[in-house]
C-alpha atoms as a PDB file:
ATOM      1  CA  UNK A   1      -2.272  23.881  -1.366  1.00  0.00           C
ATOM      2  CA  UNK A   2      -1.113  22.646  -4.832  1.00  0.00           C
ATOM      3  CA  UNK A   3       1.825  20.162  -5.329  1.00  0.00           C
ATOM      4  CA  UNK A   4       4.733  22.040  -6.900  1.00  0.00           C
ATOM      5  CA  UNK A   5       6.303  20.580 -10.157  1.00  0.00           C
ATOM      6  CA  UNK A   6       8.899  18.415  -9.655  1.00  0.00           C
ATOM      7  CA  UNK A   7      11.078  18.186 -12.522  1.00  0.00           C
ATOM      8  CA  UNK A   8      13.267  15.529 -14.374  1.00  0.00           C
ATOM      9  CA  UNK A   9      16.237  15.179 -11.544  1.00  0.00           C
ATOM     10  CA  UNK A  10      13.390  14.925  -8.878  1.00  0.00           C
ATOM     11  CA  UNK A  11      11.522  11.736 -11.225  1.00  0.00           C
ATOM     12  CA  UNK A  12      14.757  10.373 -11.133  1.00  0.00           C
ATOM     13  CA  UNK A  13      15.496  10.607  -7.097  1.00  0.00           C
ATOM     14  CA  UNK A  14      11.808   9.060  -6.941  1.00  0.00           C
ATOM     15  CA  UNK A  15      12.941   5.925  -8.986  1.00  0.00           C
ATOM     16  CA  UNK A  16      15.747   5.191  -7.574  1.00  0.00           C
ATOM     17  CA  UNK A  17      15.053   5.362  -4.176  1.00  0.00           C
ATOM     18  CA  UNK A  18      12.025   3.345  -4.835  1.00  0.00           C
ATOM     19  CA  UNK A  19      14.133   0.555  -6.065  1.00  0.00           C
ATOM     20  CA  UNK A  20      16.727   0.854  -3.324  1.00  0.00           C
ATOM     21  CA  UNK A  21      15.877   2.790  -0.163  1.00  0.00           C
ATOM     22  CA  UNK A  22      18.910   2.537   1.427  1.00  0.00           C
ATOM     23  CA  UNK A  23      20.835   4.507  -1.639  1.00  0.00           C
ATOM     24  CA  UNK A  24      23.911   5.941   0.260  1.00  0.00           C
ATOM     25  CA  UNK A  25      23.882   9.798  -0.643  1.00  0.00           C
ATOM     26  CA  UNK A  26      26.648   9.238  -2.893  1.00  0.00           C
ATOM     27  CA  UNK A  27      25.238   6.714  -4.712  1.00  0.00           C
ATOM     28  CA  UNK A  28      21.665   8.685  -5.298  1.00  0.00           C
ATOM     29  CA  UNK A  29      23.611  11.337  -6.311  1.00  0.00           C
ATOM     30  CA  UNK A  30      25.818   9.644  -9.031  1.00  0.00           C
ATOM     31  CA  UNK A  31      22.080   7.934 -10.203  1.00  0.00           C
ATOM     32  CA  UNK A  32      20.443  10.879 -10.973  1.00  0.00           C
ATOM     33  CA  UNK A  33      23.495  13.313 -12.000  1.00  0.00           C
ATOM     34  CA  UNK A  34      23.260  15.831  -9.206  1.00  0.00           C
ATOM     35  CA  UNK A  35      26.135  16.105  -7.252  1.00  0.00           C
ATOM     36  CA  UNK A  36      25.764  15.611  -2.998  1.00  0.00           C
ATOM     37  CA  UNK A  37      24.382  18.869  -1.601  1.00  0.00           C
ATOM     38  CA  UNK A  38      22.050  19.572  -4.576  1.00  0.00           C
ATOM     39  CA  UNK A  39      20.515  15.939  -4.399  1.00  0.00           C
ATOM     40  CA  UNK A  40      19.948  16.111  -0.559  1.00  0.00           C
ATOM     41  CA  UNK A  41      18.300  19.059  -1.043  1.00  0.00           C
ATOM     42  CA  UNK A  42      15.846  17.736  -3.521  1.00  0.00           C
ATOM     43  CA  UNK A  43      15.752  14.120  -1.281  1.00  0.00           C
ATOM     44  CA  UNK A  44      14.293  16.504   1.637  1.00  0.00           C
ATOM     45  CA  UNK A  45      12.223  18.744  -0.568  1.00  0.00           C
ATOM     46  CA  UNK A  46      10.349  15.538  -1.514  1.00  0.00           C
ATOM     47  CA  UNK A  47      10.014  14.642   2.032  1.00  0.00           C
ATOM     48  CA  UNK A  48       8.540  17.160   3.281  1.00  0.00           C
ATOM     49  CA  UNK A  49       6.326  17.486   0.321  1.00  0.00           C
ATOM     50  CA  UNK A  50       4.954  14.471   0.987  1.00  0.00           C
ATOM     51  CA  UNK A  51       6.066  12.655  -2.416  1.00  0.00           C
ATOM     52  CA  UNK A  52       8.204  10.182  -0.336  1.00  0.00           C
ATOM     53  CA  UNK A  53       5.571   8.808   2.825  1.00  0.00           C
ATOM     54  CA  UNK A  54       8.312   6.193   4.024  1.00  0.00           C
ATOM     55  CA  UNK A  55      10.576   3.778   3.547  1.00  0.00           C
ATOM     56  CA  UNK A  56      10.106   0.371   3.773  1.00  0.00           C
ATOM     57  CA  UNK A  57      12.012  -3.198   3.854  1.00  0.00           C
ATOM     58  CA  UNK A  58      10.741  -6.232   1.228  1.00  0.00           C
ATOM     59  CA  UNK A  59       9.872  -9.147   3.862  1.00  0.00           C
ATOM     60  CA  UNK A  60       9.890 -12.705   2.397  1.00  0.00           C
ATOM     61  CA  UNK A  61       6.060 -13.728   3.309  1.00  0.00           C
ATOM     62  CA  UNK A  62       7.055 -17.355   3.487  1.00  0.00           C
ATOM     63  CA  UNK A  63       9.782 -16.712   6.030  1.00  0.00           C
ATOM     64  CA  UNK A  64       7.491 -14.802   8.362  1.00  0.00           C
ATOM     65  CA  UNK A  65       4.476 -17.383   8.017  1.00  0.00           C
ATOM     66  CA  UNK A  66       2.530 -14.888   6.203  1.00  0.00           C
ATOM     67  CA  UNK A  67       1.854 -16.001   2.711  1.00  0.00           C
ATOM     68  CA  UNK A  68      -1.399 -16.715   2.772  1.00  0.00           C
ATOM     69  CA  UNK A  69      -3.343 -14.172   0.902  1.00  0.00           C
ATOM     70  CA  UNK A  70      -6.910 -13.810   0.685  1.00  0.00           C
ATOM     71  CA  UNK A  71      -9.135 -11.084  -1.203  1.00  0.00           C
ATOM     72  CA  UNK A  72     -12.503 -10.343   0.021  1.00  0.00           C
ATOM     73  CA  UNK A  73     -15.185  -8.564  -1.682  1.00  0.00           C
ATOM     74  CA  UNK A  74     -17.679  -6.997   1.449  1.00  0.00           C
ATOM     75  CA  UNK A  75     -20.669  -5.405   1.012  1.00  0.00           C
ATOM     76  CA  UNK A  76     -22.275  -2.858   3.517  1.00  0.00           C
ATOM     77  CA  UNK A  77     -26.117  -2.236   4.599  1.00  0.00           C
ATOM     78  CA  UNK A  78     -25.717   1.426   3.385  1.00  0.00           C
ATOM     79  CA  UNK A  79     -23.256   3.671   1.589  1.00  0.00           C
ATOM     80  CA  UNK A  80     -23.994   7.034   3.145  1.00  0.00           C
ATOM     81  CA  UNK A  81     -21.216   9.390   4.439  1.00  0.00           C
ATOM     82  CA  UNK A  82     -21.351   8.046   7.986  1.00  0.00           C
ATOM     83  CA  UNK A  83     -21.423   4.280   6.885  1.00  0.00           C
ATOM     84  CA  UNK A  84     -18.334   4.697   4.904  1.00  0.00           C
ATOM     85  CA  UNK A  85     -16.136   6.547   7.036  1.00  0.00           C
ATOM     86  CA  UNK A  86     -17.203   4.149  10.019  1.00  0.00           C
ATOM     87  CA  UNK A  87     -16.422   1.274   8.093  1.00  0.00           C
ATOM     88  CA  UNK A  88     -13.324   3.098   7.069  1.00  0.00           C
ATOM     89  CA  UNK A  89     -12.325   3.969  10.242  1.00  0.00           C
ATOM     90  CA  UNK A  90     -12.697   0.646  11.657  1.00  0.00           C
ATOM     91  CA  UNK A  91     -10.899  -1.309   8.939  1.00  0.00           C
ATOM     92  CA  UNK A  92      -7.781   0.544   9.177  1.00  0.00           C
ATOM     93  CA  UNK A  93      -7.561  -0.771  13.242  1.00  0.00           C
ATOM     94  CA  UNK A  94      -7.774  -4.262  11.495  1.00  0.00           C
ATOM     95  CA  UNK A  95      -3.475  -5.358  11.031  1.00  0.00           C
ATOM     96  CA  UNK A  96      -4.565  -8.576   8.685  1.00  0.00           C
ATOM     97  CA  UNK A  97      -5.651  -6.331   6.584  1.00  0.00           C
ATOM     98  CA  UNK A  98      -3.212  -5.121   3.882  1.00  0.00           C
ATOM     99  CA  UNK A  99      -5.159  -3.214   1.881  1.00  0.00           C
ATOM    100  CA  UNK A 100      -8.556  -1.915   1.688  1.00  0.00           C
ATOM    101  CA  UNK A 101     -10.122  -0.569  -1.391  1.00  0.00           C
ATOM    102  CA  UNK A 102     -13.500   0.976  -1.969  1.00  0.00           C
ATOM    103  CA  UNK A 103     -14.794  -0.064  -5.186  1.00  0.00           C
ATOM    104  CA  UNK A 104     -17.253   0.959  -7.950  1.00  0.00           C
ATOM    105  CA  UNK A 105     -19.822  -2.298  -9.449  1.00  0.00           C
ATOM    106  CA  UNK A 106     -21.296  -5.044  -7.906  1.00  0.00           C
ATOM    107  CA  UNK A 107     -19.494  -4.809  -4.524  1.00  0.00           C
ATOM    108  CA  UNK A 108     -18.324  -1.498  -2.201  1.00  0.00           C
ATOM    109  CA  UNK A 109     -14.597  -2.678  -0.612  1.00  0.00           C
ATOM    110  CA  UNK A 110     -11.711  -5.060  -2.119  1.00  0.00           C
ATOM    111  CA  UNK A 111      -9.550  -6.050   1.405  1.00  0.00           C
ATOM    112  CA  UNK A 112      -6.587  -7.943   0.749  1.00  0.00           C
ATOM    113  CA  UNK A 113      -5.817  -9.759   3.867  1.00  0.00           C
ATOM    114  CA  UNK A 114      -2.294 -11.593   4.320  1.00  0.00           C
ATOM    115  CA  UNK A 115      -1.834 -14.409   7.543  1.00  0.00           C
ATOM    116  CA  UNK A 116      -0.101 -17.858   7.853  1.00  0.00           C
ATOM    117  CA  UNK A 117      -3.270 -20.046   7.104  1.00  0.00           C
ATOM    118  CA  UNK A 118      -7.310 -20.951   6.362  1.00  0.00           C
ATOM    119  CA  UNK A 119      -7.400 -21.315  10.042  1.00  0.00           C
ATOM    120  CA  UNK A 120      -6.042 -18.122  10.884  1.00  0.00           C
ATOM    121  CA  UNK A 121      -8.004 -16.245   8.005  1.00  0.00           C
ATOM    122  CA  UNK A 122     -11.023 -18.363   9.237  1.00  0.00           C
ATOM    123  CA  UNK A 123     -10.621 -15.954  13.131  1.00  0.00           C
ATOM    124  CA  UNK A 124      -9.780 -12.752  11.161  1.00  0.00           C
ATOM    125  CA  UNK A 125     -13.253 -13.049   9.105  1.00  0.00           C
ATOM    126  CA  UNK A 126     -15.265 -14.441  12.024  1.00  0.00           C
ATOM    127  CA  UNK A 127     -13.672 -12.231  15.028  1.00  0.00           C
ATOM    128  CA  UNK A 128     -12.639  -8.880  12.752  1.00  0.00           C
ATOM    129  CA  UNK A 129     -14.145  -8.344   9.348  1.00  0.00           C
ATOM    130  CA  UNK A 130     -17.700  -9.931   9.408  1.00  0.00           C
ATOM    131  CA  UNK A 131     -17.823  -7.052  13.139  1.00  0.00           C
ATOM    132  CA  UNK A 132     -16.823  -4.074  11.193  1.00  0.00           C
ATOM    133  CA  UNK A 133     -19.687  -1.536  10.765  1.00  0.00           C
ATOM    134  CA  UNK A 134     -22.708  -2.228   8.445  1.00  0.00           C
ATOM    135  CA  UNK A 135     -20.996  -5.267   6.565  1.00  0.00           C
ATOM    136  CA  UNK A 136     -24.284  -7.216   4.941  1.00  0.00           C
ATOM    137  CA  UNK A 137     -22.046  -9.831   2.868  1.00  0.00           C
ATOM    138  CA  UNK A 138     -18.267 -10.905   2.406  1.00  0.00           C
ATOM    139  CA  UNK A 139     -17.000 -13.131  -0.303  1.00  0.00           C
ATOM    140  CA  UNK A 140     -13.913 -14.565  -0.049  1.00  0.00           C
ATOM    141  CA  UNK A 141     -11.057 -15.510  -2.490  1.00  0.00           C
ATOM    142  CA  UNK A 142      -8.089 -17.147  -1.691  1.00  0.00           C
ATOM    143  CA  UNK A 143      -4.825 -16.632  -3.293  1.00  0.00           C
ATOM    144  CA  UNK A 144      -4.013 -19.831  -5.404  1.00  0.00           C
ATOM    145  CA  UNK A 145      -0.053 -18.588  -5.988  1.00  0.00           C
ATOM    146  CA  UNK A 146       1.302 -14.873  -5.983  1.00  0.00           C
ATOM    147  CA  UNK A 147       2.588 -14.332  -9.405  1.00  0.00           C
ATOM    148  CA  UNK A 148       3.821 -11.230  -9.033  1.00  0.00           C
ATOM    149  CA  UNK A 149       4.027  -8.710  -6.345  1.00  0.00           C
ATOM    150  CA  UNK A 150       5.912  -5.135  -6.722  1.00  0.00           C
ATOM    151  CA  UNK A 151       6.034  -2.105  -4.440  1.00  0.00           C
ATOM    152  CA  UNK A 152       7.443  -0.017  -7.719  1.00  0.00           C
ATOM    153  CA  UNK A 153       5.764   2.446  -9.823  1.00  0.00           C
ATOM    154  CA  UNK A 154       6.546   2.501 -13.023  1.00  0.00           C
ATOM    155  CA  UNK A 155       8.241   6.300 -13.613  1.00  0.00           C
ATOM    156  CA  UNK A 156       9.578   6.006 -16.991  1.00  0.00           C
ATOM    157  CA  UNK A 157       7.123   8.053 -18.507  1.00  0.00           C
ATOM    158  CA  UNK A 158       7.898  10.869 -16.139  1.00  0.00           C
ATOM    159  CA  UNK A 159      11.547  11.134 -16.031  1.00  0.00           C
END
């Protein structure tokens, strides 16, 4: 099934409730010129459409002994089908990891993993990641200082 085309009010409900998910309904509505009914409407519509997945709190990573940020470049015995989607599979039961991108070059995932120290990181590579399926090599790079981190797409373009 194809996504429907969302139009100008519906770019505008995205951005704004990406920069503030707790947006009252009044509030949304005033944003993006719609008034209450017409805007819930079109806040649902995107819901169910899948074009809103979730909504999410910004935790301070320092406050919750989680700022230390490692990325870590893994590559596997073999990239058929069944090696990937085990590999997949597995790395999504892994919780250190934040992110997990299969790449193109000299490498086949990017993982991002987040955790309160070396020591900690140290278990997650030893105990988790270097045990998922067909790994061959990891190479790890910590995270000097986080210079910027967003959740936000840029929309402007859309709208």
């Amino acid at each position: 099934m194809e996504d429907r085309e969302i139009d100008k009010f519906d770019w505008r409900i995205l951005n704004a409730v990406q920069a503030d998910g707790r947006l009252s309904l009044s509030s949304l509505s005033a944003q993006v010129g719609l008034s209450k009914t017409p805007c819930q409407i079109r806040l649902k519509r995107l819901e169910e459409d899948g074009y809103i997945t979730g909504y999410h709190a910004r935790l301070n990573m320092r406050k919750i002994r989680k700022n230390y940020v490692v990325f870590i470049q893994v590559k596997l015995e073999a990239t058929s089908r069944r090696h990937l989607e085990q590999f997949n599979n597995a790395a999504r039961k892994i919780d250190a990891i934040q992110s997990c991108h299969m790449m193109a070059g000299g490498f086949d995932y990017l993982l991002k993993v987040r955790c309160r120290n070396m020591e900690e990181y140290r278990s997650i590579l030893t105990d988790s990641i270097n045990d998922l399926p067909g790994v061959y090599q990891t190479t790890t790079f910590p995270v000097m200082e986080e210079v910027k981190r967003v959740a936000d797409v840029d929309l402007t373009s859309s709208i």
